[in-house]
Protein backbone atom coordinates (compact mmCIF):
# COMPACT_ATOMS: atom_id res chain seq x y z
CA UNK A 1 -12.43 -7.17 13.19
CA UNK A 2 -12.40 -7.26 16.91
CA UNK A 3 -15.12 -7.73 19.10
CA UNK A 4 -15.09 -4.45 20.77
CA UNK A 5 -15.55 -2.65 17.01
CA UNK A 6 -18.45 -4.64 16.11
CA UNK A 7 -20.52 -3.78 18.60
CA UNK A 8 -19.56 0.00 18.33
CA UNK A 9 -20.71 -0.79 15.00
CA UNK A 10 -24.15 -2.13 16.26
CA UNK A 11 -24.79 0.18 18.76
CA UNK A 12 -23.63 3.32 16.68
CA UNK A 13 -26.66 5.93 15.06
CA UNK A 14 -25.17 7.08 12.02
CA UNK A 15 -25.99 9.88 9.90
CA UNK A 16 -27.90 8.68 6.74
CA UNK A 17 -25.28 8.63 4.31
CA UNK A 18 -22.20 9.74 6.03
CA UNK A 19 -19.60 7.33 6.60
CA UNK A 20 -18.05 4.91 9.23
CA UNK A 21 -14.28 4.96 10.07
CA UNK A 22 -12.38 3.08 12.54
CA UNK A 23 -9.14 5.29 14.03
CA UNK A 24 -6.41 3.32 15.29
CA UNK A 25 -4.93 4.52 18.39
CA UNK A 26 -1.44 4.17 19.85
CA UNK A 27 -2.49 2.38 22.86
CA UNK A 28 -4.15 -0.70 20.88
CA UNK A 29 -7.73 0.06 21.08
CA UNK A 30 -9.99 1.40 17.99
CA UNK A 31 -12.56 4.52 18.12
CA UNK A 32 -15.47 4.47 15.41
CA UNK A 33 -17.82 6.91 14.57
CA UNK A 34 -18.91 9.69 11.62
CA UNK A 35 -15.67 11.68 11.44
CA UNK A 36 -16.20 15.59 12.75
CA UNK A 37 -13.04 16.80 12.03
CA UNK A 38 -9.10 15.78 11.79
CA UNK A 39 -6.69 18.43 12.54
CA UNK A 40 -3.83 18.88 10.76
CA UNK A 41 -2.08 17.10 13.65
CA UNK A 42 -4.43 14.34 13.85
CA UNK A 43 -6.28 15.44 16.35
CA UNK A 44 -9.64 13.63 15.85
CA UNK A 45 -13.00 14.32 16.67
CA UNK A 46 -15.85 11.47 16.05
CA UNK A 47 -19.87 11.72 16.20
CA UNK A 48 -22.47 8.91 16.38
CA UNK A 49 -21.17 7.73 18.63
CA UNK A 50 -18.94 10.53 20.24
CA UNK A 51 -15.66 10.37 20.41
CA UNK A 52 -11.72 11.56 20.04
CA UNK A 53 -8.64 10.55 19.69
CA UNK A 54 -6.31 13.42 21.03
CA UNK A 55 -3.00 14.69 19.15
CA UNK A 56 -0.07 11.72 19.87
CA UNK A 57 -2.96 9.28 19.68
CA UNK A 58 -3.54 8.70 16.39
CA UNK A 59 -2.17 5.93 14.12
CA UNK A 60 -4.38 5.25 11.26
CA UNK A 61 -8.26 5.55 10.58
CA UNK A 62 -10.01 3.41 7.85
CA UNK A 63 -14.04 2.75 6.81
CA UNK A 64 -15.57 0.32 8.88
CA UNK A 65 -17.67 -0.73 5.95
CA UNK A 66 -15.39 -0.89 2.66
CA UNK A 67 -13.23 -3.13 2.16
CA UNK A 68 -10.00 -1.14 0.85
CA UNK A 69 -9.87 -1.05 -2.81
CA UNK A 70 -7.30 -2.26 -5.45
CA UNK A 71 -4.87 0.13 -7.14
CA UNK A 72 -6.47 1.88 -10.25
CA UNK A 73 -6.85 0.13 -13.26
CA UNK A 74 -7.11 1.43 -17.06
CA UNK A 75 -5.38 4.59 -17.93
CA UNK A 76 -2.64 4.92 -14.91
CA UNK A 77 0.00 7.04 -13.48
CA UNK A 78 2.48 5.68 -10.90
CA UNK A 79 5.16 7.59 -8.94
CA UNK A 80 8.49 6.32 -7.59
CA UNK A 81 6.75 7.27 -4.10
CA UNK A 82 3.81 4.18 -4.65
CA UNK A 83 1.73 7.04 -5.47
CA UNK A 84 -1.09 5.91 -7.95
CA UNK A 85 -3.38 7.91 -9.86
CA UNK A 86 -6.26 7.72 -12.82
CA UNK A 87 -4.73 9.07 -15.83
CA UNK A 88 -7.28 11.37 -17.45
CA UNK A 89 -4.79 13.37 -20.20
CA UNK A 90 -1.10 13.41 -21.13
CA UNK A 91 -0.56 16.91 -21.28
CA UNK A 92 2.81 17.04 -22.43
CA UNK A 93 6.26 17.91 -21.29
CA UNK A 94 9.85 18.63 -21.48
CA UNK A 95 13.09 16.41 -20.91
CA UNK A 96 12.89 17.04 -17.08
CA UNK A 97 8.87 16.85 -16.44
CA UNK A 98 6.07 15.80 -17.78
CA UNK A 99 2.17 17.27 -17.02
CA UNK A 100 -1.26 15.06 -16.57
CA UNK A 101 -4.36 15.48 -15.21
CA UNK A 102 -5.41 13.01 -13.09
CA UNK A 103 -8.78 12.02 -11.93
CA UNK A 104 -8.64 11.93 -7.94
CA UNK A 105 -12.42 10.42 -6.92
CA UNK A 106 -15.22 8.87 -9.11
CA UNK A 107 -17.50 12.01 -8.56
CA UNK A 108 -15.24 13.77 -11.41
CA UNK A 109 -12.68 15.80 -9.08
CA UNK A 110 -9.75 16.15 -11.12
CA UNK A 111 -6.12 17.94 -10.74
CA UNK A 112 -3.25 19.28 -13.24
CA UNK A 113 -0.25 17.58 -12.19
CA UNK A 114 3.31 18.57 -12.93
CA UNK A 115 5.95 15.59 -12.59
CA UNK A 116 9.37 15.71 -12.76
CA UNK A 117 10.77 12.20 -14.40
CA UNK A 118 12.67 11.41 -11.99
CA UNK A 119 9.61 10.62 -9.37
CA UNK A 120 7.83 9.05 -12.04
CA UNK A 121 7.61 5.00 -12.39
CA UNK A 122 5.17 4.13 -14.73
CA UNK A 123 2.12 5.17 -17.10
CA UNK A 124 -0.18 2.08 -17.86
CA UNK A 125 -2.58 3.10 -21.29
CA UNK A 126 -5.85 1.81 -21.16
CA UNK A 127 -6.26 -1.43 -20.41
CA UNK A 128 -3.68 -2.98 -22.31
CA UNK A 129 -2.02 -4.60 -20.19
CA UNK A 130 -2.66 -7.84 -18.40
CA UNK A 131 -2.93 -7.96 -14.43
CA UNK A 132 0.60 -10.14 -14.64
CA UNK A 133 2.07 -7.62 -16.82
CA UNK A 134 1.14 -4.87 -14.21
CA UNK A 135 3.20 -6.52 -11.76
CA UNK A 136 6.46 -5.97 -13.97
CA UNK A 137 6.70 -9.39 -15.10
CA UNK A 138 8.10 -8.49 -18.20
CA UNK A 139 10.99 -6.17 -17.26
CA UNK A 140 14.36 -6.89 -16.51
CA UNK A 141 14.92 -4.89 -13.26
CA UNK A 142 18.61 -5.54 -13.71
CA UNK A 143 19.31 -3.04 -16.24
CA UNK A 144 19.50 0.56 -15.56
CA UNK A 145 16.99 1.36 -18.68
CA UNK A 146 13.75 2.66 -19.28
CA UNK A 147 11.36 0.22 -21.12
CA UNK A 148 8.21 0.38 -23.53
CA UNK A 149 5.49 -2.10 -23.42
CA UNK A 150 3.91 -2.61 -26.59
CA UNK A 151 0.13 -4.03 -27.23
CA UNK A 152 1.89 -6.36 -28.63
CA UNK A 153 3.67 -8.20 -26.39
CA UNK A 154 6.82 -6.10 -27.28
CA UNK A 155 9.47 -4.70 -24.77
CA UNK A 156 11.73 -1.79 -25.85
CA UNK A 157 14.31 -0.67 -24.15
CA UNK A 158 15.87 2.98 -24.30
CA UNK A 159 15.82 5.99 -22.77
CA UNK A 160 12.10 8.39 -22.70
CA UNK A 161 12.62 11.71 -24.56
CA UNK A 162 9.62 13.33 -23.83
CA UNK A 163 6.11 13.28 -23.64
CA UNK A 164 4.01 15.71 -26.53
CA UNK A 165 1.23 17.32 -25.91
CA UNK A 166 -0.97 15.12 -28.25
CA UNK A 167 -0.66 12.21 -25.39
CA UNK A 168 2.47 10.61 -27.84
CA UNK A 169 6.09 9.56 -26.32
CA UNK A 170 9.20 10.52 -27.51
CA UNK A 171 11.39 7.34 -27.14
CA UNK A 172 15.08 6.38 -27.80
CA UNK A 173 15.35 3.09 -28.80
CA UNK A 174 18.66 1.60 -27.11
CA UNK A 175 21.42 1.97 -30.05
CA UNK A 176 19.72 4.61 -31.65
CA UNK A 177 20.96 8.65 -31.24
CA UNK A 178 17.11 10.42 -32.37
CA UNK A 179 14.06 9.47 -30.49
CA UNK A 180 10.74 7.61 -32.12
CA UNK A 181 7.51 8.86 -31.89
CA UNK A 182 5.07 6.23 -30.21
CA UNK A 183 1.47 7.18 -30.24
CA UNK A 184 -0.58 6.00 -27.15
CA UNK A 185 -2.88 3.29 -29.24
CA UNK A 186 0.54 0.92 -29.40
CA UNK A 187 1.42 1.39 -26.04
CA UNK A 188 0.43 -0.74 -23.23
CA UNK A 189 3.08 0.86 -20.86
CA UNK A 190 5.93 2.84 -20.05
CA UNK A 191 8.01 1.89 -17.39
CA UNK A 192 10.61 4.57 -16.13
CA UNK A 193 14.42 3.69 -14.33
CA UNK A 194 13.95 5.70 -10.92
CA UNK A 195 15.33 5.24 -7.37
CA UNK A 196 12.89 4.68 -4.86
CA UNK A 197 12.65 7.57 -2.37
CA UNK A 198 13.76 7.34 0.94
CA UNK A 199 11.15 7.27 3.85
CA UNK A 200 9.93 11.03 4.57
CA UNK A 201 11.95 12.63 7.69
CA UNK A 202 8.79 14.93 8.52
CA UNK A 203 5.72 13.28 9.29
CA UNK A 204 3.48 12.49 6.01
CA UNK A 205 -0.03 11.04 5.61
CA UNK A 206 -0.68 8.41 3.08
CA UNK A 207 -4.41 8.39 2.01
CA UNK A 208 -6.67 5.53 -0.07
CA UNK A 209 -9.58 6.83 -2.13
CA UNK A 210 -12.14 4.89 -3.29
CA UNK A 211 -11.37 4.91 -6.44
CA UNK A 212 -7.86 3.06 -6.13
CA UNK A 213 -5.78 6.53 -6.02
CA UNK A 214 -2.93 6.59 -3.25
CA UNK A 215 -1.91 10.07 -2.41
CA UNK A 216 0.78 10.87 -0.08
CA UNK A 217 0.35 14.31 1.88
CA UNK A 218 0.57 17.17 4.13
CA UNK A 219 -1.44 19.34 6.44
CA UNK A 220 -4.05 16.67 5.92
CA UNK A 221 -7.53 17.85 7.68
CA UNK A 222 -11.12 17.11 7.49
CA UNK A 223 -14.00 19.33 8.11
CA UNK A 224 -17.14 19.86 6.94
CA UNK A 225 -17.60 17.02 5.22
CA UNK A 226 -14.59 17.96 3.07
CA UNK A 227 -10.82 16.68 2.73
CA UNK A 228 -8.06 18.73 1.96
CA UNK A 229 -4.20 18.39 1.83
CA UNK A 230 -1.23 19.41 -0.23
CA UNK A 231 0.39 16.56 -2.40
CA UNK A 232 3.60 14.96 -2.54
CA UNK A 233 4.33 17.30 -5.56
CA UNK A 234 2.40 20.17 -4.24
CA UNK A 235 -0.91 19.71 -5.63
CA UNK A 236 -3.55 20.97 -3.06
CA UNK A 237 -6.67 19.18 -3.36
CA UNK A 238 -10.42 19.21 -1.53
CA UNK A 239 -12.41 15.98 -1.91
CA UNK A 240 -15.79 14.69 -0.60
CA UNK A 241 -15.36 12.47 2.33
CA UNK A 242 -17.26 10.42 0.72
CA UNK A 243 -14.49 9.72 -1.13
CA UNK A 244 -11.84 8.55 1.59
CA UNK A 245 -11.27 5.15 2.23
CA UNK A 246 -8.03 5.17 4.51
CA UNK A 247 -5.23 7.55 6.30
CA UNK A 248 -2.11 6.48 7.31
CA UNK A 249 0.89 8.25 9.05
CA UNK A 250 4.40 7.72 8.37
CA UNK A 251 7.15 8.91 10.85
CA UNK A 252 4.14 10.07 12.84
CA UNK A 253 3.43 7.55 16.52
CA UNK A 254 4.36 3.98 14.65
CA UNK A 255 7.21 2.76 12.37
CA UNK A 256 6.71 0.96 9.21
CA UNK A 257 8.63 -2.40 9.66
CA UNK A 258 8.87 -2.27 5.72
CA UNK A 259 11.03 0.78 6.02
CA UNK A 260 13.46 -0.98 8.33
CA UNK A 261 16.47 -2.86 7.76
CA UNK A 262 16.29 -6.49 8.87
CA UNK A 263 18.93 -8.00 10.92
CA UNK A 264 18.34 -11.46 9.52
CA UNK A 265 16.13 -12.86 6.71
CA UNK A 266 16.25 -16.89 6.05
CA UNK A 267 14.10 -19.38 4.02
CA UNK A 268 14.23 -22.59 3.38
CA UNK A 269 14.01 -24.24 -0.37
CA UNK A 270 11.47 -26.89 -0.59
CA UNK A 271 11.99 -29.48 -2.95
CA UNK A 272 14.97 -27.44 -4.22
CA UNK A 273 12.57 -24.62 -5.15
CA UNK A 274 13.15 -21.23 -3.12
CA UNK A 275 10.61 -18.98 -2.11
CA UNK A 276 12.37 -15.65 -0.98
CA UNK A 277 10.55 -12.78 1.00
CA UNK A 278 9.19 -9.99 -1.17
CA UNK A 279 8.72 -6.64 -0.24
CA UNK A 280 5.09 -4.37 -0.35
CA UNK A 281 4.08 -7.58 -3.24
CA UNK A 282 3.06 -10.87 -2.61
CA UNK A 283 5.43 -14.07 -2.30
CA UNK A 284 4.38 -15.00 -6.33
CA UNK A 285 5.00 -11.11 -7.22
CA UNK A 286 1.43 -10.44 -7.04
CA UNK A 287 -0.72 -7.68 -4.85
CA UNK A 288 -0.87 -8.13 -1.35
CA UNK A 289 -4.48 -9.73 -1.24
CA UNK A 290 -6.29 -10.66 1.93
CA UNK A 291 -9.98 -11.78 2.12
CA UNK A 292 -11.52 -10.28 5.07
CA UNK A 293 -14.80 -9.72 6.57
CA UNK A 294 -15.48 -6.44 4.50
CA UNK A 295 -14.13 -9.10 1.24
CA UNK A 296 -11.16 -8.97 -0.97
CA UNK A 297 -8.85 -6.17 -0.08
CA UNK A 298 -5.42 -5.06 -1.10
CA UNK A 299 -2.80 -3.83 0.88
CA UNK A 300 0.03 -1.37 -0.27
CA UNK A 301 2.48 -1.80 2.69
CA UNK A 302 4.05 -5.58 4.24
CA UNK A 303 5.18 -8.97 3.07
CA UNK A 304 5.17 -11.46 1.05
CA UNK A 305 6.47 -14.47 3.24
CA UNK A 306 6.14 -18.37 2.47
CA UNK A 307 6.99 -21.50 4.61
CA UNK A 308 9.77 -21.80 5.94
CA UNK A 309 10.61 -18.10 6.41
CA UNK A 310 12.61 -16.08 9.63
CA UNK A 311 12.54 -12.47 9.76
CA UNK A 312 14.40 -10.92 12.42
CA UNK A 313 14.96 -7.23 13.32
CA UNK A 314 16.57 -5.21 16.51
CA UNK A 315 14.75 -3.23 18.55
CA UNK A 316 16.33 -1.34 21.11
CA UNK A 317 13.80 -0.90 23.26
CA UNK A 318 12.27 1.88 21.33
CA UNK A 319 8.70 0.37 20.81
CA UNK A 320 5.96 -0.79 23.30
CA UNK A 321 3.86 -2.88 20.44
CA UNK A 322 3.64 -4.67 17.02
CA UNK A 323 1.20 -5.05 15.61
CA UNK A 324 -0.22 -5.89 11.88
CA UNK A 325 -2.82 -8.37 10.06
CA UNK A 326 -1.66 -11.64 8.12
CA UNK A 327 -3.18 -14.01 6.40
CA UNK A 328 -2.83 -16.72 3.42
CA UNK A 329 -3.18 -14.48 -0.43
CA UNK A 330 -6.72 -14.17 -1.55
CA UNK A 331 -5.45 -15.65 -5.10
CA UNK A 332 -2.42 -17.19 -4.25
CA UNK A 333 -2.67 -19.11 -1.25
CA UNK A 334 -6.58 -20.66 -1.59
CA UNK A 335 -5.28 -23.98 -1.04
CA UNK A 336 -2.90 -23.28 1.90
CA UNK A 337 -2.24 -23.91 5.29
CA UNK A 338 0.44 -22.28 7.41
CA UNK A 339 2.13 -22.01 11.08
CA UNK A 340 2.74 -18.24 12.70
CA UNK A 341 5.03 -17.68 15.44
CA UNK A 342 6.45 -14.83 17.16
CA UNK A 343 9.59 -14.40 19.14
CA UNK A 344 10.10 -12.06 21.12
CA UNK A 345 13.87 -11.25 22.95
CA UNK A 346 14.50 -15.18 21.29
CA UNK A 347 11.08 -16.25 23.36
CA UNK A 348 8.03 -17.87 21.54
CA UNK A 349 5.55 -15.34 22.82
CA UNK A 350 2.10 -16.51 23.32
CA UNK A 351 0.97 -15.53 20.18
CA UNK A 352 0.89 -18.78 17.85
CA UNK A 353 -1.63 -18.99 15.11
CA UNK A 354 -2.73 -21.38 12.32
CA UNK A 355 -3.09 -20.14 9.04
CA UNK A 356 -5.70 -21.58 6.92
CA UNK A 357 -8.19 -20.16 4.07
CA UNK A 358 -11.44 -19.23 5.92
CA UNK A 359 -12.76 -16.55 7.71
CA UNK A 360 -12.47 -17.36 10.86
CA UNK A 361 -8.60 -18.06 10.58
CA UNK A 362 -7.59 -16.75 7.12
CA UNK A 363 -6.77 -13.57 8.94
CA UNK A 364 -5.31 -12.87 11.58
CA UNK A 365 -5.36 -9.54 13.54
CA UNK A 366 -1.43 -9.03 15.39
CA UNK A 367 -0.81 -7.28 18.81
CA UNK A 368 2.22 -7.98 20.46
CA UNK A 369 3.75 -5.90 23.80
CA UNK A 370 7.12 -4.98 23.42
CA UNK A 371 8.00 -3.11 26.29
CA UNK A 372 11.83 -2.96 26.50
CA UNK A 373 12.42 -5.55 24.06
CA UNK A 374 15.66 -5.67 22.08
CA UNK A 375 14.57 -8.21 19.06
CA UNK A 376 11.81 -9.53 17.17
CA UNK A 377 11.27 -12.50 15.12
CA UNK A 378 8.31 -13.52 13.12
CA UNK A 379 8.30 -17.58 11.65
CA UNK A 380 6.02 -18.51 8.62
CA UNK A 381 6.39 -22.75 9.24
CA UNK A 382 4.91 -25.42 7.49
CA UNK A 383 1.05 -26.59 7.88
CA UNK A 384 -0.31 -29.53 6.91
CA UNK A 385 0.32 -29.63 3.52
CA UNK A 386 3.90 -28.99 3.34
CA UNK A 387 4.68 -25.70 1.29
CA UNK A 388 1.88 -26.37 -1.10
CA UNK A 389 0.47 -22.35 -1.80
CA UNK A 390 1.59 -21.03 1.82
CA UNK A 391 1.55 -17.97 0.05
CA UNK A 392 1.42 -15.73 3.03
CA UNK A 393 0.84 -12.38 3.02
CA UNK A 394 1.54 -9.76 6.00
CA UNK A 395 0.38 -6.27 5.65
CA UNK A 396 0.50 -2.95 7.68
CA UNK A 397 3.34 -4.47 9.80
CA UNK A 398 3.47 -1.51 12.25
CA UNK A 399 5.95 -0.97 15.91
CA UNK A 400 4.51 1.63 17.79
CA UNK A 401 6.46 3.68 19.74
CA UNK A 402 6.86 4.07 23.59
């Protein structure tokens, strides 16, 4: 956290009881303040201290005081999106779709949800499953299958049915022609074969509540102390501000480096043992996990990188900064130590940073000008210890636009 935002913190009056954010603007500084309103074209308006952040500004707003939470645990449903919601009932379904309702804050807001399989990923039961197990360890991504996870430690591939309306699946075992009936108790998951959706052509807000749900949106606004939106699948919802951890735009004023194409990607094996980048997870398959001031926090969106890693993308020209936060894993990379560089147009940049597990240099905050440039490079090199847990970890890697 800058400077500049903790004394806006410290000389801020808040409300009693209303919240902080900090909004991101396009031209690299950050507003905070009790939210007033967000239009629909985020358009924002901040109190105590005033402030706003006018349409063509705006690139992402987040509380200044909570850290952002992990993805829901327990009972879970998962779209092909990254969408993630608490699973309060299985309320059935057909061969083409399948109903829940889903539990969108802590306060008890809830919403019927209609799904068509094909933008569904997973459903976690309970808490069934181990943390490593949530991560997909167990499933062979190279088979075009659905797959069962058993309390048992069983995997089942086959094809899902349907679901009933008593919370049961309807599963086709692979070699069999009738489905079995699975009831919920002996499942610890159900993993679904789906293609990943393509980035959204029409600008889209991605929003972090509280309670672990991520909800992609439209005609996102704020007023009165009140959320409201439309859903990915067209489930309008109003929730408590209360409740709102984070917004984020895509294919709004910044581009998501995760949803671009690299020109080049190159590691080198240590000891013989290869550490390849991994995308929106961490280098050991994990969550993206960075300790910072606010405490542990996960991250939806980035890299998982490890010495000695080269990413490398084109430009154009289009972009006038870069700018995200990295930092060694909060599980993964305790024991770390790790060398950041930046290239810009083939130039080391001065922007070179050591990477070790502390505060005050286990994260790092990015801003890089780009004003005409045609290529970027980012270098993950060896510390002091050789590769030994440079589990590195960069998150909300964003190029805003000219």
């Amino acid at each position: 956290m800058t400077a500049l935002i903790l004394t806006a913190m410290l000389s801020a009056e808040p409300v009693s009881g209303a919240p902080l954010f900090i909004v991101e603007t396009t031209g690299g500084t950050a507003k905070i303040g009790q939210i007033d309103t967000l239009s629909d074209r985020f358009a924002v308006v901040l109190n105590q201290p005033a402030a706003r952040v006018a349409e063509g500004e705006f690139v992402a707003l987040h509380r200044a005081d909570v850290p952002r939470p992990p993805r829901p645990s327990g009972s879970t449903l998962e779209l092909a999106n990254g969408d993630s919601y608490v699973l309060e009932a299985n309320l059935g379904g057909d061969e083409a779709t399948a109903k829940f309702t889903v539990k969108l804050t802590g306060t008890g807001d809830s919403a019927a949800l209609s799904v068509p399989l094909a933008s569904l990923r997973a459903v976690w039961f309970g808490d069934a499953a181990t943390p490593s197990q949530r991560n997909f360890d167990w499933l062979d991504t190279s088979k075009k299958q659905d797959a069962l996870l058993l309390r048992n430690g069983d995997v089942i591939p086959g094809v899902l049915a349907q679901f009933a309306d008593t919370g049961a699946v309807q599963f086709i075992r692979k070699g069999d022609a009738q489905p079995t009936r699975y009831a919920p108790t002996a499942l610890a998951a159900l993993v679904l074969d789906c293609t990943v959706p393509k980035p959204p052509k029409a600008t889209t807000a991605r929003l972090v509540l509280l309670n672990g749900t991520r909800l992609t949106a439209k005609n996102v606004s704020i007023a009165n102390g009140l959320v409201q939106g439309v859903g990915k699948l067209g489930m309008k919802f109003t929730l408590p501000l209360a409740q709102l951890h984070s917004v984020d735009v895509d294919q709004g004023n910044s581009v998501d480096l995760t949803t671009l194409k690299p020109k080049a990607v190159t590691y080198e094996p240590y000891g013989g043992i290869e550490w390849p980048m991994q995308l929106n997870r961490s280098n050991k398959l994990g969550a993206l996990l960075l300790k910072t001031s606010l405490g542990e926090e996960q991250f939806d969106r980035g890299f998982g990188l490890h010495s000695q890693t080269t990413l490398t993308y084109v430009l154009d020209g289009k972009y006038q900064r870069f700018e995200g936060l990295i930092g060694l894993n909060a599980h993964t990379g305790t024991q770390g130590h790790a060398e950041l560089s930046i290239l810009v147009d083939g130039k080391e940049y001065a922007w070179s940073k050591t990477l070790a597990f502390d505060i005050s240099t286990g994260v790092q905050a990015i801003s890089v000008p780009l004003l005409n440039a045609k290529e970027l490079s980012l270098i993950v090199g060896y510390g002091k210890r050789g590769d030994v847990q440079d589990d590195v970890d960069l998150v909300q890697p964003r190029l805003i636009l000219k």
